[in-house]
N, C-alpha and C. Protein backbone atom coordinates (compact mmCIF):
# COMPACT_ATOMS: atom_id res chain seq x y z
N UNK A 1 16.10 55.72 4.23
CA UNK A 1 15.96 56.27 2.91
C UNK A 1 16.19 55.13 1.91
N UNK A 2 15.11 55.07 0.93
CA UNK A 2 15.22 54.43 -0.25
C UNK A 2 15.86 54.53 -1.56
N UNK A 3 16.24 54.09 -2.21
CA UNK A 3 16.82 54.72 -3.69
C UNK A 3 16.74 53.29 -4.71
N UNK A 4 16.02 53.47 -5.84
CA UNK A 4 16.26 52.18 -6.72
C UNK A 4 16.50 52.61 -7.95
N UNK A 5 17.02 51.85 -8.79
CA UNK A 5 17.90 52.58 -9.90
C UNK A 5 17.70 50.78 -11.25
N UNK A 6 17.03 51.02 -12.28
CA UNK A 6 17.14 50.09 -13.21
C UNK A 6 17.64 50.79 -14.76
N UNK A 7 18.69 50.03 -15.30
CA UNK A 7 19.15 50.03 -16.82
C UNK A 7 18.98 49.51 -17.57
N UNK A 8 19.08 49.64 -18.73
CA UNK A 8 19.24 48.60 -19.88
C UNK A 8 20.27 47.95 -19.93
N UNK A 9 21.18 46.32 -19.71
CA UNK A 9 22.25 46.05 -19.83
C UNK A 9 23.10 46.80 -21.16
N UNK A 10 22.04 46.62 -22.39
CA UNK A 10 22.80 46.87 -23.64
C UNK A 10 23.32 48.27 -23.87
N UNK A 11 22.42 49.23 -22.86
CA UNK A 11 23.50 50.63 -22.78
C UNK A 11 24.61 50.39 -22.68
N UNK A 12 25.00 49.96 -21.05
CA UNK A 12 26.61 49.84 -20.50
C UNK A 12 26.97 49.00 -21.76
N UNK A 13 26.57 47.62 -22.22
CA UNK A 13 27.51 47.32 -23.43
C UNK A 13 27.86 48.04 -24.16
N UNK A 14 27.14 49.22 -25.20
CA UNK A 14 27.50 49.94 -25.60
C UNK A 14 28.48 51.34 -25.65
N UNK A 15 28.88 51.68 -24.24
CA UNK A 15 28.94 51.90 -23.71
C UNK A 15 30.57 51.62 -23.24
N UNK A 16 31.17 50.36 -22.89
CA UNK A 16 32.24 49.56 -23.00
C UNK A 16 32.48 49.57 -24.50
N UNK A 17 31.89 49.04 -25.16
CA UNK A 17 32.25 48.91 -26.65
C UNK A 17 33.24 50.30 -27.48
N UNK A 18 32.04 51.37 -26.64
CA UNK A 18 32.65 52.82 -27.69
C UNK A 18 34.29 52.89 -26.84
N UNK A 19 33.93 52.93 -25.26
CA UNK A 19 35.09 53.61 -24.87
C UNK A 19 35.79 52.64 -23.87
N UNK A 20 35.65 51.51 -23.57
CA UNK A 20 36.73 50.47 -23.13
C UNK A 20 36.81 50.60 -21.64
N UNK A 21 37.84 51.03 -21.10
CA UNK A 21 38.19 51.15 -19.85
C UNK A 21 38.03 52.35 -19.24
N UNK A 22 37.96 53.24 -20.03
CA UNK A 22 37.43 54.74 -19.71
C UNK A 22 36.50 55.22 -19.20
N UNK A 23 35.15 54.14 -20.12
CA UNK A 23 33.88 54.20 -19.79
C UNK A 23 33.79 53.51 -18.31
N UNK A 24 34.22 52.51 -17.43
CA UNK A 24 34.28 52.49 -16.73
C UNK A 24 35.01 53.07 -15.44
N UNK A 25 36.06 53.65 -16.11
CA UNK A 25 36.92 54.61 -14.75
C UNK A 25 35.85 55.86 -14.23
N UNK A 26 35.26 56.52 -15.48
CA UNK A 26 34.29 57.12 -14.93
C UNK A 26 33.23 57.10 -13.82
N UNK A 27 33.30 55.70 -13.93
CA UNK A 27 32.44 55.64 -12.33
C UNK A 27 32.71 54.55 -11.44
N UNK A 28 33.78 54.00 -11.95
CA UNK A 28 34.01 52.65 -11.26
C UNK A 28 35.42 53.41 -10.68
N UNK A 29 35.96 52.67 -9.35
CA UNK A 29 37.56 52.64 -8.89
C UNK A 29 38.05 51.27 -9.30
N UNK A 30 39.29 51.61 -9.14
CA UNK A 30 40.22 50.53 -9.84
C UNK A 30 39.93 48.97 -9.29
N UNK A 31 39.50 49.03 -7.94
CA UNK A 31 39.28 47.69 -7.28
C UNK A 31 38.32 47.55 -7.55
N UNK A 32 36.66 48.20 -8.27
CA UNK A 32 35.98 48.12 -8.58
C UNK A 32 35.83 47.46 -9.48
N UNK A 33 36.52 47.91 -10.48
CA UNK A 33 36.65 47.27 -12.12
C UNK A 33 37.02 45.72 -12.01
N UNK A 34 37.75 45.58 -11.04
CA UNK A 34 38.61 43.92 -11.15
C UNK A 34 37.00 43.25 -10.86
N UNK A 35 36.04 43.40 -10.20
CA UNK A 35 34.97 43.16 -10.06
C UNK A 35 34.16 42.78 -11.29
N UNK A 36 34.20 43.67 -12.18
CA UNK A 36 33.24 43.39 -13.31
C UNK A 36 33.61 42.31 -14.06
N UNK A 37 33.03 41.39 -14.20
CA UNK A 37 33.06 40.20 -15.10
C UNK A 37 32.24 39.99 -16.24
N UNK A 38 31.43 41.48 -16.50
CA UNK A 38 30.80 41.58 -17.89
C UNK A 38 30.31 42.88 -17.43
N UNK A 39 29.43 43.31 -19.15
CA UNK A 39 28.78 44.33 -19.12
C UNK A 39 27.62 44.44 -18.15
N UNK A 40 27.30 43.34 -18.23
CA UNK A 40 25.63 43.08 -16.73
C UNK A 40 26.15 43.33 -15.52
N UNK A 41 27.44 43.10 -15.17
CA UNK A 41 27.70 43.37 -13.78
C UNK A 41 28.06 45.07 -13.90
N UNK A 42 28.62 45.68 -15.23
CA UNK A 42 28.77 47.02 -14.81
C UNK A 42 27.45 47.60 -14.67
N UNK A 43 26.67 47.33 -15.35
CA UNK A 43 25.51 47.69 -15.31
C UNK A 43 24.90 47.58 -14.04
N UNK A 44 24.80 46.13 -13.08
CA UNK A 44 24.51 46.86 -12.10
C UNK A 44 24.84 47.64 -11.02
N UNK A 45 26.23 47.86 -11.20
CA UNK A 45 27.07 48.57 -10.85
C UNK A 45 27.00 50.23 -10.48
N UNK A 46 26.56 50.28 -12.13
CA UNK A 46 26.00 51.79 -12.50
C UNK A 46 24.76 51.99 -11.59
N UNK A 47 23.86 51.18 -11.55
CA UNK A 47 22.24 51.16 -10.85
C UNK A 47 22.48 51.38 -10.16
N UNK A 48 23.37 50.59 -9.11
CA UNK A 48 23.67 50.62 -7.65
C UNK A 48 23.99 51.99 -6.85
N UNK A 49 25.02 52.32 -7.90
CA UNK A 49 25.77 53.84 -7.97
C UNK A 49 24.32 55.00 -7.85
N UNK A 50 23.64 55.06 -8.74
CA UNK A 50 22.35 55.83 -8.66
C UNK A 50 21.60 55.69 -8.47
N UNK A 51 21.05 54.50 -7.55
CA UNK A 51 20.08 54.02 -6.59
C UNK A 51 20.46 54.90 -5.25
N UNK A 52 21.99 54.94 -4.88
CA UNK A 52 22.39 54.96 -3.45
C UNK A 52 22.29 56.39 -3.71
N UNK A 53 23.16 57.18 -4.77
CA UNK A 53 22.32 58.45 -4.79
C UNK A 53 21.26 59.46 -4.43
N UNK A 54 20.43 58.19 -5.17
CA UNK A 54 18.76 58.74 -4.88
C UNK A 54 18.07 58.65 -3.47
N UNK A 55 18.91 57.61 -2.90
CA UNK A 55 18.94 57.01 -1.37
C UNK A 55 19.30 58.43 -0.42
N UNK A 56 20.08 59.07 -0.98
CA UNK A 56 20.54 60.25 -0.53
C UNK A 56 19.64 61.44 -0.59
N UNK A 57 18.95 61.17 -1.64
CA UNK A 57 18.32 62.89 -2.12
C UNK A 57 19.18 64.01 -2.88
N UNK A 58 20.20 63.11 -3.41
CA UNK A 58 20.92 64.86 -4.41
C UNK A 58 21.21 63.79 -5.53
N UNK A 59 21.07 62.69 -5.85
CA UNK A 59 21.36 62.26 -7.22
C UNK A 59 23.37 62.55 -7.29
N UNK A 60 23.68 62.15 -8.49
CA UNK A 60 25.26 62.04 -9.13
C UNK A 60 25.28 63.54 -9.18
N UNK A 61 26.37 64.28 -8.55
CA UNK A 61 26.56 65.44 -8.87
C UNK A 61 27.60 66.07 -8.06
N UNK A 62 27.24 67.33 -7.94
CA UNK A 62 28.29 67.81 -7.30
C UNK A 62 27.98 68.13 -5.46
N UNK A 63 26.99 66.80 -4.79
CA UNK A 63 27.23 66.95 -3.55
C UNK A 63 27.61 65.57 -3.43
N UNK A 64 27.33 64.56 -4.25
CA UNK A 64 27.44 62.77 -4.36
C UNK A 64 28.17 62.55 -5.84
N UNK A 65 29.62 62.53 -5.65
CA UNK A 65 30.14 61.69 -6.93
C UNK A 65 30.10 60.23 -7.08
N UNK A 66 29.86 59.82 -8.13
CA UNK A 66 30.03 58.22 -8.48
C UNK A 66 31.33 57.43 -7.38
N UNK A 67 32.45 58.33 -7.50
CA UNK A 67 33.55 57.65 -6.46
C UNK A 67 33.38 58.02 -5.06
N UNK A 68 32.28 58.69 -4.67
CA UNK A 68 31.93 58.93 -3.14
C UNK A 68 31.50 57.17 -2.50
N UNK A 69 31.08 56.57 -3.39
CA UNK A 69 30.14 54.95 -3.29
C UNK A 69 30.94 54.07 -3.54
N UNK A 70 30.99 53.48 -2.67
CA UNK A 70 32.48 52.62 -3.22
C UNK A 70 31.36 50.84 -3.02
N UNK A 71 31.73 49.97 -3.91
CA UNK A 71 30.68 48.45 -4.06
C UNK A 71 32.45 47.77 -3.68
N UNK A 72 31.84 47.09 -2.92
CA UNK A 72 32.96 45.96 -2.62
C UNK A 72 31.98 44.41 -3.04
N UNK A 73 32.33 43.02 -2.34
CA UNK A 73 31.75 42.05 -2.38
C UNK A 73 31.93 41.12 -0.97
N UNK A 74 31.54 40.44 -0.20
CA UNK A 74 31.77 39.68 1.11
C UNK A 74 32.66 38.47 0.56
N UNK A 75 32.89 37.60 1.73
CA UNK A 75 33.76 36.79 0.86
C UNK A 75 32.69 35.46 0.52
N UNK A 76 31.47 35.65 0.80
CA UNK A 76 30.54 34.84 -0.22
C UNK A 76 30.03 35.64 -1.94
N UNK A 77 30.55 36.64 -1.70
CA UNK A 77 30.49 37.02 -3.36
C UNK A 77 29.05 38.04 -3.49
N UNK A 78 28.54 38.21 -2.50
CA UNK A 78 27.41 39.24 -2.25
C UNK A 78 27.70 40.56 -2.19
N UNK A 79 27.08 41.73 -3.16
CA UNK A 79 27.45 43.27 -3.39
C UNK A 79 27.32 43.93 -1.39
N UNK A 80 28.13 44.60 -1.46
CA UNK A 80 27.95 45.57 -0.04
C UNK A 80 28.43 46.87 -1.09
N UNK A 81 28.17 48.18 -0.39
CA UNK A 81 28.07 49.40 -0.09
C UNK A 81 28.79 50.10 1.11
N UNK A 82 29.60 50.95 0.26
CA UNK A 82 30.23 52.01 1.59
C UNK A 82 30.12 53.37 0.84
N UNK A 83 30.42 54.37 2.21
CA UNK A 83 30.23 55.71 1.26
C UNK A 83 31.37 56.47 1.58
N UNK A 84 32.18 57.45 0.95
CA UNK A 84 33.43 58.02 1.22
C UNK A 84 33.14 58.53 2.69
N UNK A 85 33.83 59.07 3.22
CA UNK A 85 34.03 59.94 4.59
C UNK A 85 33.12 61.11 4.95
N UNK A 86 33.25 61.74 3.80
CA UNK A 86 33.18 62.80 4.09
C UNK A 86 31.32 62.88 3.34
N UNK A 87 30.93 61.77 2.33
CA UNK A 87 29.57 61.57 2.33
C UNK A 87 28.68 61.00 3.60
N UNK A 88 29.36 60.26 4.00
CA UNK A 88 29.02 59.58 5.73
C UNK A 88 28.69 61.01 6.83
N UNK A 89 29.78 61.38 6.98
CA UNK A 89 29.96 62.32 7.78
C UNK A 89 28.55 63.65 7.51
N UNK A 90 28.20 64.32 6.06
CA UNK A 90 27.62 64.76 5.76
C UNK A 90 26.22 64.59 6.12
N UNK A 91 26.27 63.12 5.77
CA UNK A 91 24.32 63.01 5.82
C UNK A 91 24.30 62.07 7.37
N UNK A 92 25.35 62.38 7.87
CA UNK A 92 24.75 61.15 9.15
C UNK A 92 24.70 59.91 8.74
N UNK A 93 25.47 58.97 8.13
CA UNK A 93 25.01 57.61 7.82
C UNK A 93 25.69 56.82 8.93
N UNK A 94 24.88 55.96 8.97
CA UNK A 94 24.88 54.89 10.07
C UNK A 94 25.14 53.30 9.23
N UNK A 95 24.15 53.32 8.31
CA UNK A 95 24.45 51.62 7.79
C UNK A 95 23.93 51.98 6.08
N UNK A 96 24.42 50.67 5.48
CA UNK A 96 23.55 51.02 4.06
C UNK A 96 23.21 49.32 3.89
N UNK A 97 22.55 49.43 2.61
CA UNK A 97 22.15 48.13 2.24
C UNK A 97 21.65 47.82 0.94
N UNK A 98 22.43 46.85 0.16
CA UNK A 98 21.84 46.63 -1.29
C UNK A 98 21.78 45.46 -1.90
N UNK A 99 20.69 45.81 -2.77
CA UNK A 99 20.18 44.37 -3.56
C UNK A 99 20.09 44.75 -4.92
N UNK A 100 21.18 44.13 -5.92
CA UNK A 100 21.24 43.97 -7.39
C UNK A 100 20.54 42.72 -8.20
N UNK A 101 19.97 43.04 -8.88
CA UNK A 101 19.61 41.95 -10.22
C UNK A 101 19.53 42.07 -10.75
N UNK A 102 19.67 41.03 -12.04
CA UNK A 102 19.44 41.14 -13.41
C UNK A 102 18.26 39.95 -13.80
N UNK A 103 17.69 40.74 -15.40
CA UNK A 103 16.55 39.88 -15.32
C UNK A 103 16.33 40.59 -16.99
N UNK A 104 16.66 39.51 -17.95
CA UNK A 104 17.17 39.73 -19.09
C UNK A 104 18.07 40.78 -19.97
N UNK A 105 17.12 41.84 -20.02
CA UNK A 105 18.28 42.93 -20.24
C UNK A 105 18.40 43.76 -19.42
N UNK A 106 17.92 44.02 -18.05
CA UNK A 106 17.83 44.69 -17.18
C UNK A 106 18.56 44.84 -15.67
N UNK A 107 19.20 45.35 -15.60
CA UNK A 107 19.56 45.03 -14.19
C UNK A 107 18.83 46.49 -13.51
N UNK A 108 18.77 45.74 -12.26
CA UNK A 108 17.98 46.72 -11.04
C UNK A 108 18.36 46.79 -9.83
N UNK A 109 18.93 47.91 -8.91
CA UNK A 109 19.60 47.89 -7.92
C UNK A 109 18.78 48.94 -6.79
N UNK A 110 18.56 48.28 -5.90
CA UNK A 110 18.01 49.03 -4.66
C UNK A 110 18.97 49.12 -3.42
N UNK A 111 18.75 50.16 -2.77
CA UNK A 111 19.80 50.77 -1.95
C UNK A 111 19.13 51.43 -0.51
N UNK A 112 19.03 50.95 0.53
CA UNK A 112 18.84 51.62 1.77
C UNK A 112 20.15 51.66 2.45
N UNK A 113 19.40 53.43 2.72
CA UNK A 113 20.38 53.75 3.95
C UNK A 113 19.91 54.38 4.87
N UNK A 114 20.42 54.20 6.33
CA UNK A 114 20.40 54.71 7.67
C UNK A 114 20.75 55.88 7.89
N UNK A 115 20.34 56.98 8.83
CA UNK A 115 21.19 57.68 9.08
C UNK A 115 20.70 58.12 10.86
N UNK A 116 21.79 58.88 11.09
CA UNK A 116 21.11 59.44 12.72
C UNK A 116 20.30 60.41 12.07
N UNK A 117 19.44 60.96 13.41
CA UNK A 117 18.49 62.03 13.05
C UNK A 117 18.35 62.45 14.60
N UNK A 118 18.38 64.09 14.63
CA UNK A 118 18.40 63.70 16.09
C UNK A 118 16.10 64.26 16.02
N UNK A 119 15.98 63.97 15.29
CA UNK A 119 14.35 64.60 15.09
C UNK A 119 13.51 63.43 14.90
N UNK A 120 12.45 63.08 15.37
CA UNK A 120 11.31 61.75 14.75
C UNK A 120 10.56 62.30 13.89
N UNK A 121 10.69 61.89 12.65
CA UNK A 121 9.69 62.28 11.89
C UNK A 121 8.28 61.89 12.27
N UNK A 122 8.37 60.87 13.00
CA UNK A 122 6.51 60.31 12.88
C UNK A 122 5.99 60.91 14.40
């Protein structure tokens, strides 16, 4: 499953600006936040968040919360993806995988994920 997700950086600036740290607790966790080193990285942050979503098929809501997705970094500084327990457990996930960029005011985040199936679609 696929999911790709692009923003405007200058939203999330705006965004930080109105509401500070708030605006990010909303979808970020606390080890998350130490992560952001600007508005472009929350931003792709946010993408990432509703890329992996869409990766899912139910979007941000009430079967996939923003804190179900947790973004860590390797220790070369490259975004990874995990999903809470009980989102794993749900859809069968096996692996995920993501790629963030930015590209002036834009950042864009794509998101595959695995899952078992015990059915072949093809």
């Amino acid at each position: 499953m696929i999911g790709i997700d692009l923003i405007k950086t200058s939203r999330m600036n705006r965004l930080i600006e109105r509401f500070g740290d708030k605006a990010l607790q909303k979808f970020l966790s606390a080890d998350e936040i130490l992560l952001i080193k600007n508005y472009k990285t929350a931003a792709g942050f946010w993408a990432t968040k509703e890329a992996c979503s869409k990766a899912l098929g139910v979007g941000i809501g009430s079967e996939c919360s923003f804190h179900d997705i947790i973004i860590t970094k390797t220790l070369k500084g490259a975004p990874q993806i995990s999903l809470s327990e009980s989102i794993t457990q749900k859809f069968n996930i096996t692996d995920t995988s993501i790629s963030i960029t930015h590209d002036g005011e834009y950042a864009i985040a794509v998101v595959t994920i695995e899952k078992s199936s015990p059915t072949n679609k093809i």
